[in-house]
PDB file of N, CA and C in Angstrom:
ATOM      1  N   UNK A   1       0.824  -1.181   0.000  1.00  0.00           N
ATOM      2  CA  UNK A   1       0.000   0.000   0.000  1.00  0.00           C
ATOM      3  C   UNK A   1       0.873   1.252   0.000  1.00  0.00           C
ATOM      4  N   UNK A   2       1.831   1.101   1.047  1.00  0.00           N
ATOM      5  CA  UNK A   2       3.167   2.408   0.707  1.00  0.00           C
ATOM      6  C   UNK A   2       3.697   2.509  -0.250  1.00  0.00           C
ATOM      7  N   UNK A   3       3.814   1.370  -0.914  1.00  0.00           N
ATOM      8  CA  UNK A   3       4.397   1.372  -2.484  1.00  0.00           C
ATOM      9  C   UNK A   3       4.014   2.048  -3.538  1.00  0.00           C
ATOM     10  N   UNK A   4       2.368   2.177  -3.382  1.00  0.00           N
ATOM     11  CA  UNK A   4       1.700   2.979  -4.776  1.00  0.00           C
ATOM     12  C   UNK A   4       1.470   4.338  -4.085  1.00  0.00           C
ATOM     13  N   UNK A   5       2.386   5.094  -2.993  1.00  0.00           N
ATOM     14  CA  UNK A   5       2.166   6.694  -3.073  1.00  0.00           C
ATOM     15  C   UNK A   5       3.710   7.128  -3.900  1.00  0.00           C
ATOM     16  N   UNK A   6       3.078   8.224  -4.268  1.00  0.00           N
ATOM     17  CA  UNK A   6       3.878   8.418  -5.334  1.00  0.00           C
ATOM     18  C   UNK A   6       3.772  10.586  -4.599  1.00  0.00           C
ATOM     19  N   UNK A   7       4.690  10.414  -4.129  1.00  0.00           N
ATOM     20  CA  UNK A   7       4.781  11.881  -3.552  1.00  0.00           C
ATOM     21  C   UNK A   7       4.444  13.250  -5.012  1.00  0.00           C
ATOM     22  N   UNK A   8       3.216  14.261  -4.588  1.00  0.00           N
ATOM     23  CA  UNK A   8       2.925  14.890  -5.401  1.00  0.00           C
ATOM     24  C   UNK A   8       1.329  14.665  -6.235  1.00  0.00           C
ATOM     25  N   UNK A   9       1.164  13.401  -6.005  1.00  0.00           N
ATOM     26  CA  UNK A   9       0.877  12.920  -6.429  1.00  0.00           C
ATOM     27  C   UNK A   9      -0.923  13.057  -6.567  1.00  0.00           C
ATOM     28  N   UNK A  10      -0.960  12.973  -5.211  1.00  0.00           N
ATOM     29  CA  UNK A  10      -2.243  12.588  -4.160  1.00  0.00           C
ATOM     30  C   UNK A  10      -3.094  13.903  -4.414  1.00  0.00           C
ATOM     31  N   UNK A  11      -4.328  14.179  -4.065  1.00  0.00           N
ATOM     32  CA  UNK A  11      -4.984  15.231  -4.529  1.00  0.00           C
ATOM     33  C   UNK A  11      -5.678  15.575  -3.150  1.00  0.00           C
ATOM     34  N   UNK A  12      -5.084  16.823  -2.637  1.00  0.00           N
ATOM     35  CA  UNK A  12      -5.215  17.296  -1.357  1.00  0.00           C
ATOM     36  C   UNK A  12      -6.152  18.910  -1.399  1.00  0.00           C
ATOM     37  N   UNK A  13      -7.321  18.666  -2.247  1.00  0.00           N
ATOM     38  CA  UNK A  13      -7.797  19.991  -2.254  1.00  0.00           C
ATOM     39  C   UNK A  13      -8.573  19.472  -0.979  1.00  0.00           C
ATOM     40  N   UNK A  14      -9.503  18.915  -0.336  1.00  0.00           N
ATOM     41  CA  UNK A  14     -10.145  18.608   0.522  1.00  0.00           C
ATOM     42  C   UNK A  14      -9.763  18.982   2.071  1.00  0.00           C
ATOM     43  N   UNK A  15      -8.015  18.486   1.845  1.00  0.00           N
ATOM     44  CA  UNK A  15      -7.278  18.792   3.180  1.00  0.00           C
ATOM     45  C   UNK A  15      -7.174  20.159   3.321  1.00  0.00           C
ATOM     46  N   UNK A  16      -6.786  20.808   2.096  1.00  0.00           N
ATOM     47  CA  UNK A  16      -6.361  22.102   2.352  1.00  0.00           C
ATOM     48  C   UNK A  16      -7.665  23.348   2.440  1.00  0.00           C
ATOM     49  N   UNK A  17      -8.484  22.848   2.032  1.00  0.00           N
ATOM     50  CA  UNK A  17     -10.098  23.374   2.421  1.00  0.00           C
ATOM     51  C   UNK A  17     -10.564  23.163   3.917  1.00  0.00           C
ATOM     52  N   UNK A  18     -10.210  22.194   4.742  1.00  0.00           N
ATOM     53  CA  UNK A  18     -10.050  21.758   5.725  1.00  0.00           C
ATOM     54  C   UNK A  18      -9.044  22.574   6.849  1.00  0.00           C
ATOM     55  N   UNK A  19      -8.471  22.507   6.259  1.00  0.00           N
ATOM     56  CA  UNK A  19      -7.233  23.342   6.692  1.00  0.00           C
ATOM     57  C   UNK A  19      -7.539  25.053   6.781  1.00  0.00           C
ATOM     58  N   UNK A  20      -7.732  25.299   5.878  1.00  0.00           N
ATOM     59  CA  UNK A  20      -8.365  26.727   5.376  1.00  0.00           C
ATOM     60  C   UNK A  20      -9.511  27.022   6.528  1.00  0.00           C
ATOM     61  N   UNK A  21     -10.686  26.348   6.624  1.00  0.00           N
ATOM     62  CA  UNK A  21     -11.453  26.170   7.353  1.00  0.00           C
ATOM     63  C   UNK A  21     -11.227  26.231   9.057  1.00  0.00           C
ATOM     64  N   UNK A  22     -10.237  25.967   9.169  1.00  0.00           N
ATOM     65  CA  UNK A  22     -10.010  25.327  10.557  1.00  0.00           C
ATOM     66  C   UNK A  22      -9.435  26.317  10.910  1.00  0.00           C
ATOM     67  N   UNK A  23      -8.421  27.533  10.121  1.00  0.00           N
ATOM     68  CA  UNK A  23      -7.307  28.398  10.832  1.00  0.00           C
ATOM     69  C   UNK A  23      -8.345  29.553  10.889  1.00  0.00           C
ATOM     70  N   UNK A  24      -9.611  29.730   9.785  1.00  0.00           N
ATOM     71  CA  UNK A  24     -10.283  30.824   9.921  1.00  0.00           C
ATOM     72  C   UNK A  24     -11.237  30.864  11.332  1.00  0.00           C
ATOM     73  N   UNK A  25     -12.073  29.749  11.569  1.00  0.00           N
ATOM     74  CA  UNK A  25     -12.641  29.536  12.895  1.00  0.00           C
ATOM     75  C   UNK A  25     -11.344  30.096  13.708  1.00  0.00           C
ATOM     76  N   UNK A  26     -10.187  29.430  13.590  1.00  0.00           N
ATOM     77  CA  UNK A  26      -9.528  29.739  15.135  1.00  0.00           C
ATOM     78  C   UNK A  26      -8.854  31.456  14.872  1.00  0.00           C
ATOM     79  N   UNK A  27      -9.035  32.047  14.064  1.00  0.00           N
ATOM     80  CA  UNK A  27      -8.268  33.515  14.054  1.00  0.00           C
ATOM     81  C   UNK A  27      -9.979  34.205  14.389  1.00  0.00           C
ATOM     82  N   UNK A  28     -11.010  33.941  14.095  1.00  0.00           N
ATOM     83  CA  UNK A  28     -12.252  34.302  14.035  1.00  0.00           C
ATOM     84  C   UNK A  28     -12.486  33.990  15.401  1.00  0.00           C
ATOM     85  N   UNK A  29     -12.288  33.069  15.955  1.00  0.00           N
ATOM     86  CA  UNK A  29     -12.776  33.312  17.585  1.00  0.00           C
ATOM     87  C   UNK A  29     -12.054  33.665  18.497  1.00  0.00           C
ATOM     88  N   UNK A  30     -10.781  33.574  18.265  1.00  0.00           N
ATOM     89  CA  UNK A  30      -9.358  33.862  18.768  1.00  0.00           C
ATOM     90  C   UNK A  30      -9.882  35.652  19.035  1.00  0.00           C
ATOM     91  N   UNK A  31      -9.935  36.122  18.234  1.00  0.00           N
ATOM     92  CA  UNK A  31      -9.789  37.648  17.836  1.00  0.00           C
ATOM     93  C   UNK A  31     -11.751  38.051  18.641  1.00  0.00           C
ATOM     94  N   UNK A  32     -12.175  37.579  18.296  1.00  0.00           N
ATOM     95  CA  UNK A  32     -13.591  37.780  19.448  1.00  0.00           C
ATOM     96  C   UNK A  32     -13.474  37.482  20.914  1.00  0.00           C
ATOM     97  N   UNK A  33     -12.606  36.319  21.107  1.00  0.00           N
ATOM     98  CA  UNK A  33     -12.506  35.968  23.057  1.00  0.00           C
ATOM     99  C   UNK A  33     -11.626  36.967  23.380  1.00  0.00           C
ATOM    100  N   UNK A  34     -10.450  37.399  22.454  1.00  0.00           N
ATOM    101  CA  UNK A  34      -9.637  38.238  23.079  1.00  0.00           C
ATOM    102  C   UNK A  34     -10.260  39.721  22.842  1.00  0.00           C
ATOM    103  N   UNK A  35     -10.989  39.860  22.152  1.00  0.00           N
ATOM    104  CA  UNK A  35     -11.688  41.315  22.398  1.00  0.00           C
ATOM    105  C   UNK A  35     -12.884  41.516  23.727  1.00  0.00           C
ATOM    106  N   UNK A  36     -13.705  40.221  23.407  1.00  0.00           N
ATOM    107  CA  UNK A  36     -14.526  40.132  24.858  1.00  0.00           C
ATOM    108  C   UNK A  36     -13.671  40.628  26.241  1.00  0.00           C
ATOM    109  N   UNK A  37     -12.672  39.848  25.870  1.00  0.00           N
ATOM    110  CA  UNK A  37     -11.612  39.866  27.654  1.00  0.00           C
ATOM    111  C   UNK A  37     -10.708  40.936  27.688  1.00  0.00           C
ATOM    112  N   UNK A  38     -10.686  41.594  26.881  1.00  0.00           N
ATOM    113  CA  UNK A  38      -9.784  43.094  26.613  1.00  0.00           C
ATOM    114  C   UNK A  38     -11.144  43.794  27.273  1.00  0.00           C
ATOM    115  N   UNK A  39     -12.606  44.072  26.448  1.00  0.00           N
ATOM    116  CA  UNK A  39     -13.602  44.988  26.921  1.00  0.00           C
ATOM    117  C   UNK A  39     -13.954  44.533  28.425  1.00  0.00           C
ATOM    118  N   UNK A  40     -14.046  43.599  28.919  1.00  0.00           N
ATOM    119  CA  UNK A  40     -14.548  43.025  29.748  1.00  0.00           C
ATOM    120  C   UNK A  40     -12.935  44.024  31.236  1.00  0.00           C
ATOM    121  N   UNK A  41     -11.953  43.799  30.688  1.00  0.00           N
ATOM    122  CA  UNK A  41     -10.877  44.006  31.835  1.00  0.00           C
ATOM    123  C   UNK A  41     -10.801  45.427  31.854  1.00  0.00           C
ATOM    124  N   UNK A  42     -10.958  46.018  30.495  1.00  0.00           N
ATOM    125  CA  UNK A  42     -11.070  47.650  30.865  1.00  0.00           C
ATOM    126  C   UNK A  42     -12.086  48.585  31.278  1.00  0.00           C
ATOM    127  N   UNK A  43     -13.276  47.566  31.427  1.00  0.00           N
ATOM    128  CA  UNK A  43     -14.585  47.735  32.885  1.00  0.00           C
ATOM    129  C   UNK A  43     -14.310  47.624  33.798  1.00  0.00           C
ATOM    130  N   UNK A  44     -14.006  46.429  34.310  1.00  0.00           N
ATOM    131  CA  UNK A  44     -14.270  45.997  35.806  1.00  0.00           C
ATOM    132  C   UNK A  44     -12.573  46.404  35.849  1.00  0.00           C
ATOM    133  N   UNK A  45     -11.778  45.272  35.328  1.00  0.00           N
ATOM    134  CA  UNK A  45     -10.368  45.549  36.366  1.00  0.00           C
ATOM    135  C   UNK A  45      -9.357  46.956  36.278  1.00  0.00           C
ATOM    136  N   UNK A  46      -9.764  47.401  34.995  1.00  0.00           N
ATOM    137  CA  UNK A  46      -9.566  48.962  35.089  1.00  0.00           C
ATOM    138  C   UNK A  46      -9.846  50.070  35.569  1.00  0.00           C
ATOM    139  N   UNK A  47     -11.242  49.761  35.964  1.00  0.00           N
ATOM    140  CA  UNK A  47     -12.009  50.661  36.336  1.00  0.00           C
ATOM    141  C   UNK A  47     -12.437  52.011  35.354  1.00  0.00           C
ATOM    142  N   UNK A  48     -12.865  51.572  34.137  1.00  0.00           N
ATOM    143  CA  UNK A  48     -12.793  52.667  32.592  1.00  0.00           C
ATOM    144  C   UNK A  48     -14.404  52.386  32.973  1.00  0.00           C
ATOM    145  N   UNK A  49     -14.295  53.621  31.872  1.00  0.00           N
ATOM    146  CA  UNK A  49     -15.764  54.370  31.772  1.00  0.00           C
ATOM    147  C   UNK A  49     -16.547  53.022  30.281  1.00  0.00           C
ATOM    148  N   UNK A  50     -17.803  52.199  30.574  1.00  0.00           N
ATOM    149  CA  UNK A  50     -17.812  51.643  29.788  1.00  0.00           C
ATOM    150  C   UNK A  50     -17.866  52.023  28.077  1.00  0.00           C
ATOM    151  N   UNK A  51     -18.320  53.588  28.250  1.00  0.00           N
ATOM    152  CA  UNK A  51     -18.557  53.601  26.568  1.00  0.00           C
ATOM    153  C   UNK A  51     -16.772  54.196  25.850  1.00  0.00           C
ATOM    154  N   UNK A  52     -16.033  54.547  27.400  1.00  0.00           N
ATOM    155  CA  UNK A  52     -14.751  54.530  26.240  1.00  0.00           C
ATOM    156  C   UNK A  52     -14.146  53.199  25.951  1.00  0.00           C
ATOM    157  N   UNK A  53     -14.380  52.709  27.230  1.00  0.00           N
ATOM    158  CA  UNK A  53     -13.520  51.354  26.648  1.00  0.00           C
ATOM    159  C   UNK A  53     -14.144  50.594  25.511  1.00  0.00           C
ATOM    160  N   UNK A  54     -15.632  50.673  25.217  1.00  0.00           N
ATOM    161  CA  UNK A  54     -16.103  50.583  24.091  1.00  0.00           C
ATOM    162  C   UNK A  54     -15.470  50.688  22.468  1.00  0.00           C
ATOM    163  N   UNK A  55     -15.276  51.849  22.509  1.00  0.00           N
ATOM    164  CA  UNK A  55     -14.479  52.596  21.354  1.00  0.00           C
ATOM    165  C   UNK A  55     -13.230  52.146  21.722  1.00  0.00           C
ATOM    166  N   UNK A  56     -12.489  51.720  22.762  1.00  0.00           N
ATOM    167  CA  UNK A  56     -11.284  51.246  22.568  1.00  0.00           C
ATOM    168  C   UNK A  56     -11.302  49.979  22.143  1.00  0.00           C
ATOM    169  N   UNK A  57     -12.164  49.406  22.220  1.00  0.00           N
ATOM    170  CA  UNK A  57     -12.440  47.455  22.025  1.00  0.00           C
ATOM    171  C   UNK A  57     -12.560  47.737  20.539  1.00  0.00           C
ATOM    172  N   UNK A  58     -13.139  48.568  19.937  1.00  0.00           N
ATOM    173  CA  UNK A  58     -14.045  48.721  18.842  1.00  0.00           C
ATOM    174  C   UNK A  58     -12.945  48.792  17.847  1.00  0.00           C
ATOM    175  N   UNK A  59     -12.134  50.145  18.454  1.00  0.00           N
ATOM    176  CA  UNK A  59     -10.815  50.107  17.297  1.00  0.00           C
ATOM    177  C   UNK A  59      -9.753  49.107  16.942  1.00  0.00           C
ATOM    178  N   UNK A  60      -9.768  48.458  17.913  1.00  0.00           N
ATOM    179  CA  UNK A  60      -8.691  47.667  17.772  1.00  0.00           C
ATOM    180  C   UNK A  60      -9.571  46.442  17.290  1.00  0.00           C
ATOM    181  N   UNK A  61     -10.799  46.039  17.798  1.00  0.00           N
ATOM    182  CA  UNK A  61     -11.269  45.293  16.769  1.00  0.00           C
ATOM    183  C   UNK A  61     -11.395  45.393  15.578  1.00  0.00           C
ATOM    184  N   UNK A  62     -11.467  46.416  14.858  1.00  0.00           N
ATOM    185  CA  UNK A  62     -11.406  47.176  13.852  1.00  0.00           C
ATOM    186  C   UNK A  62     -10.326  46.890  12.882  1.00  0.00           C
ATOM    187  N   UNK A  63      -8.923  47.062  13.590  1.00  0.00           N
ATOM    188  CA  UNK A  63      -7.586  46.707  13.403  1.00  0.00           C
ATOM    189  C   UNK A  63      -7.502  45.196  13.183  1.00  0.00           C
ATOM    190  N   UNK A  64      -7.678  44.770  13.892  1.00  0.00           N
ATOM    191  CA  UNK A  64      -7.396  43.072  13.728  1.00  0.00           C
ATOM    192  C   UNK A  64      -8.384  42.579  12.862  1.00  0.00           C
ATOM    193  N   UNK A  65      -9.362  42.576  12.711  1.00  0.00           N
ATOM    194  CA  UNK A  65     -10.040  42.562  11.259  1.00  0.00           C
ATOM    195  C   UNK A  65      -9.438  42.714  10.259  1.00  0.00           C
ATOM    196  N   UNK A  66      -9.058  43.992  10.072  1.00  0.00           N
ATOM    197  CA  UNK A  66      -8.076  44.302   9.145  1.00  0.00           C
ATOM    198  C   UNK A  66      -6.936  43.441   8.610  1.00  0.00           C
ATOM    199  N   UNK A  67      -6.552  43.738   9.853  1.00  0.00           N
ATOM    200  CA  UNK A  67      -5.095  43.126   8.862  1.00  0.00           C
ATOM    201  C   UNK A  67      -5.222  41.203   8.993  1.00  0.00           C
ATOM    202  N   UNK A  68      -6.473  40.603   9.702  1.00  0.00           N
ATOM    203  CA  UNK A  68      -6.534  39.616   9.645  1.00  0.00           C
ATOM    204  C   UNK A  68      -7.156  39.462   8.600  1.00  0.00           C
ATOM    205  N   UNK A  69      -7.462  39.829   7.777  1.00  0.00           N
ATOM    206  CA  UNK A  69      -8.123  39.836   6.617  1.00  0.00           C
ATOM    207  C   UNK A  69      -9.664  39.431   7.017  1.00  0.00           C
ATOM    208  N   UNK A  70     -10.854  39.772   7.568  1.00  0.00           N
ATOM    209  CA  UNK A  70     -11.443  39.092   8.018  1.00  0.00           C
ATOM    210  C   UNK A  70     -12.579  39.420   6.807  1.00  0.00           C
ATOM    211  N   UNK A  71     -13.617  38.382   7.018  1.00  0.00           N
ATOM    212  CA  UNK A  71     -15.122  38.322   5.748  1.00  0.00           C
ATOM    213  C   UNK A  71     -15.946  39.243   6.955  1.00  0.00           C
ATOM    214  N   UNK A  72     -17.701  39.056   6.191  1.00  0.00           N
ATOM    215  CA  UNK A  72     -18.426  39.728   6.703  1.00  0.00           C
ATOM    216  C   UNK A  72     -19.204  39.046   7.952  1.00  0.00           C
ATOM    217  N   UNK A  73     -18.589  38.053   8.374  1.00  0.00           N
ATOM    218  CA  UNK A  73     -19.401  37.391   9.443  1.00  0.00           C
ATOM    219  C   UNK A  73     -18.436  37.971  10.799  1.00  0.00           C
ATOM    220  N   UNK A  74     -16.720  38.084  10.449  1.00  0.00           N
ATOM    221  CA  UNK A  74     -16.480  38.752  11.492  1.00  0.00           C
ATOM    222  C   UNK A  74     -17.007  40.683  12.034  1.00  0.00           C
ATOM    223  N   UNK A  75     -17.094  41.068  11.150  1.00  0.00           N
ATOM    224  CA  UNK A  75     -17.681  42.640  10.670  1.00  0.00           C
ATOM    225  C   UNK A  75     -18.863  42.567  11.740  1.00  0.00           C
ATOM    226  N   UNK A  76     -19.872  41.979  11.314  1.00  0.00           N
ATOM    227  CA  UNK A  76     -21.474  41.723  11.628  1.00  0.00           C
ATOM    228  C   UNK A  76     -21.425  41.142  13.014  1.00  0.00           C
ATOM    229  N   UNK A  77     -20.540  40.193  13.325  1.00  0.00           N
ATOM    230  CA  UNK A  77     -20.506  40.062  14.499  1.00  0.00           C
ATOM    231  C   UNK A  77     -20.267  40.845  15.725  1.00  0.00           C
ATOM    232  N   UNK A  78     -18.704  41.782  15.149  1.00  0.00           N
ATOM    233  CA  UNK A  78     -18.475  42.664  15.710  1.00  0.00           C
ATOM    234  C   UNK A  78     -19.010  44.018  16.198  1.00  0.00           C
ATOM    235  N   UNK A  79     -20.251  44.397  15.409  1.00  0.00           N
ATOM    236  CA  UNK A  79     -21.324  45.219  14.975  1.00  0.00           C
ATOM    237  C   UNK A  79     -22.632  44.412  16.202  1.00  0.00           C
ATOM    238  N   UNK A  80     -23.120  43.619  16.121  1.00  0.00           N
ATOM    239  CA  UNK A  80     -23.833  43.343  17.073  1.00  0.00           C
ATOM    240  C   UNK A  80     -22.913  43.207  18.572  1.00  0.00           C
ATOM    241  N   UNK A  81     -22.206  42.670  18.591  1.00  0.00           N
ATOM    242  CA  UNK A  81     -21.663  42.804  19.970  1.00  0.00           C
ATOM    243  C   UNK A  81     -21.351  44.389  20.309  1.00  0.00           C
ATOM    244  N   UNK A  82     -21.295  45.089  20.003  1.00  0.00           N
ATOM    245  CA  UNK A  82     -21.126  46.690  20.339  1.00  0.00           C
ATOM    246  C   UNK A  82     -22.412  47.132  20.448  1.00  0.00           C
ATOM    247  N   UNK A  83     -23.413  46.689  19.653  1.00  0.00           N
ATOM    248  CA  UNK A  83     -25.245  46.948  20.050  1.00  0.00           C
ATOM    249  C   UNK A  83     -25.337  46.462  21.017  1.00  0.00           C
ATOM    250  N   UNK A  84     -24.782  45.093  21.839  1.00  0.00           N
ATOM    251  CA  UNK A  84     -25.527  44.878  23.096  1.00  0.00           C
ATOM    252  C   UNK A  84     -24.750  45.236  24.269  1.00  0.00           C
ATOM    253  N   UNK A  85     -23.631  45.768  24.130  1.00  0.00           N
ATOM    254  CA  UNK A  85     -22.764  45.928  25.008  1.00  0.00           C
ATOM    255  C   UNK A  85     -23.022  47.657  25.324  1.00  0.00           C
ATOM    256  N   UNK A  86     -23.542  48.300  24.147  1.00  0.00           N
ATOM    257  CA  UNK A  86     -24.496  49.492  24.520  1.00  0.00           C
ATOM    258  C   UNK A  86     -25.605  49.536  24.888  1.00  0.00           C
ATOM    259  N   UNK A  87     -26.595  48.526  24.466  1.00  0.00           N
ATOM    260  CA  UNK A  87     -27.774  48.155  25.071  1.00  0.00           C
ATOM    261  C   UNK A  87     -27.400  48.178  27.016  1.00  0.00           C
ATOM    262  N   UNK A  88     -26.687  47.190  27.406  1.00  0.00           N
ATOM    263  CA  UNK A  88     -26.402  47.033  28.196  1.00  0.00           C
ATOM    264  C   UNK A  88     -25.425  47.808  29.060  1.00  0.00           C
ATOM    265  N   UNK A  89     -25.107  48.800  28.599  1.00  0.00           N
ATOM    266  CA  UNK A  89     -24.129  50.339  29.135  1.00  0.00           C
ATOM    267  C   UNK A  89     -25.674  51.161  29.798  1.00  0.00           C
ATOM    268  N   UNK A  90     -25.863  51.140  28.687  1.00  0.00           N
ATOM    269  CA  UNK A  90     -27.647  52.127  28.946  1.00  0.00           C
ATOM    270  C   UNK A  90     -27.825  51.713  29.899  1.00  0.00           C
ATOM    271  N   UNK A  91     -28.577  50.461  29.682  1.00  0.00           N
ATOM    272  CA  UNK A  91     -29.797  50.382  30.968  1.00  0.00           C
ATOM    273  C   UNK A  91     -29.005  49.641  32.369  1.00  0.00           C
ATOM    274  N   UNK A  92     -27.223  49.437  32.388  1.00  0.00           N
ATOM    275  CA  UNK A  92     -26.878  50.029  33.572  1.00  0.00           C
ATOM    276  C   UNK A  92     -26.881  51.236  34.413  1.00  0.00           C
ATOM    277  N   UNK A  93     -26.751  51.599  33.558  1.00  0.00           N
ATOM    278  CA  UNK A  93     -26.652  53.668  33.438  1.00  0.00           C
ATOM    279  C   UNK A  93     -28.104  54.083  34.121  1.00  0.00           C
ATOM    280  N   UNK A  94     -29.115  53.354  33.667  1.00  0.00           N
ATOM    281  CA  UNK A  94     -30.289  53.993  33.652  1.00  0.00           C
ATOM    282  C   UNK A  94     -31.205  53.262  35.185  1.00  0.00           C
ATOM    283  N   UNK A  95     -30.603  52.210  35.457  1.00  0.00           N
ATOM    284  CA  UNK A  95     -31.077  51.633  36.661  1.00  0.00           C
ATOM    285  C   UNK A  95     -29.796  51.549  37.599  1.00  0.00           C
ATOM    286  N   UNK A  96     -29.082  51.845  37.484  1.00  0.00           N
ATOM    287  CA  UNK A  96     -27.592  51.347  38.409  1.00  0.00           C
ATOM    288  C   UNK A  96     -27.683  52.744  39.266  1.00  0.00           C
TER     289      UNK A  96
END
């Protein structure tokens, strides 16, 4: 069976779609947990005002998008998580 690979040979679009697949999930959630825990530490363990640290999460999410080359599911994602994280600035604000 080792005998008939023939290096070059083999047809690896599947793997490398696979592959492709697999590094975008992990730069795509990679780059969301570490923005969650960036916004999340310059609330509480900083003690920052939530809507700047907002705009600070925002830009640099912004940035890493960028140059991560990211599609429109990271964009849109990033876009709703700043709606609820203002949703939720507010109506701390407004009952706190």
């Amino acid at each position: 069976m080792a005998d008939d690979y023939t290096r070059g040979q083999m047809d690896i679009s599947e793997h490398k779609k696979t592959f492709d697949a697999v590094m975008y999930v992990s730069v795509y959630s990679g780059l969301l947990i570490g923005l969650a825990v960036l916004y999340l530490t310059l609330v509480f363990a900083a003690g920052g005002d939530w809507f700047m640290s907002l705009i600070i999460t925002a830009v640099i999410g912004g940035l890493g998008g960028f140059f991560t080359k990211q599609g429109v599911l990271y964009w849109t994602s990033l876009a709703v998580l700043a709606v609820i994280a203002v949703i939720a600035g507010v109506l701390v604000s407004v009952l706190g």
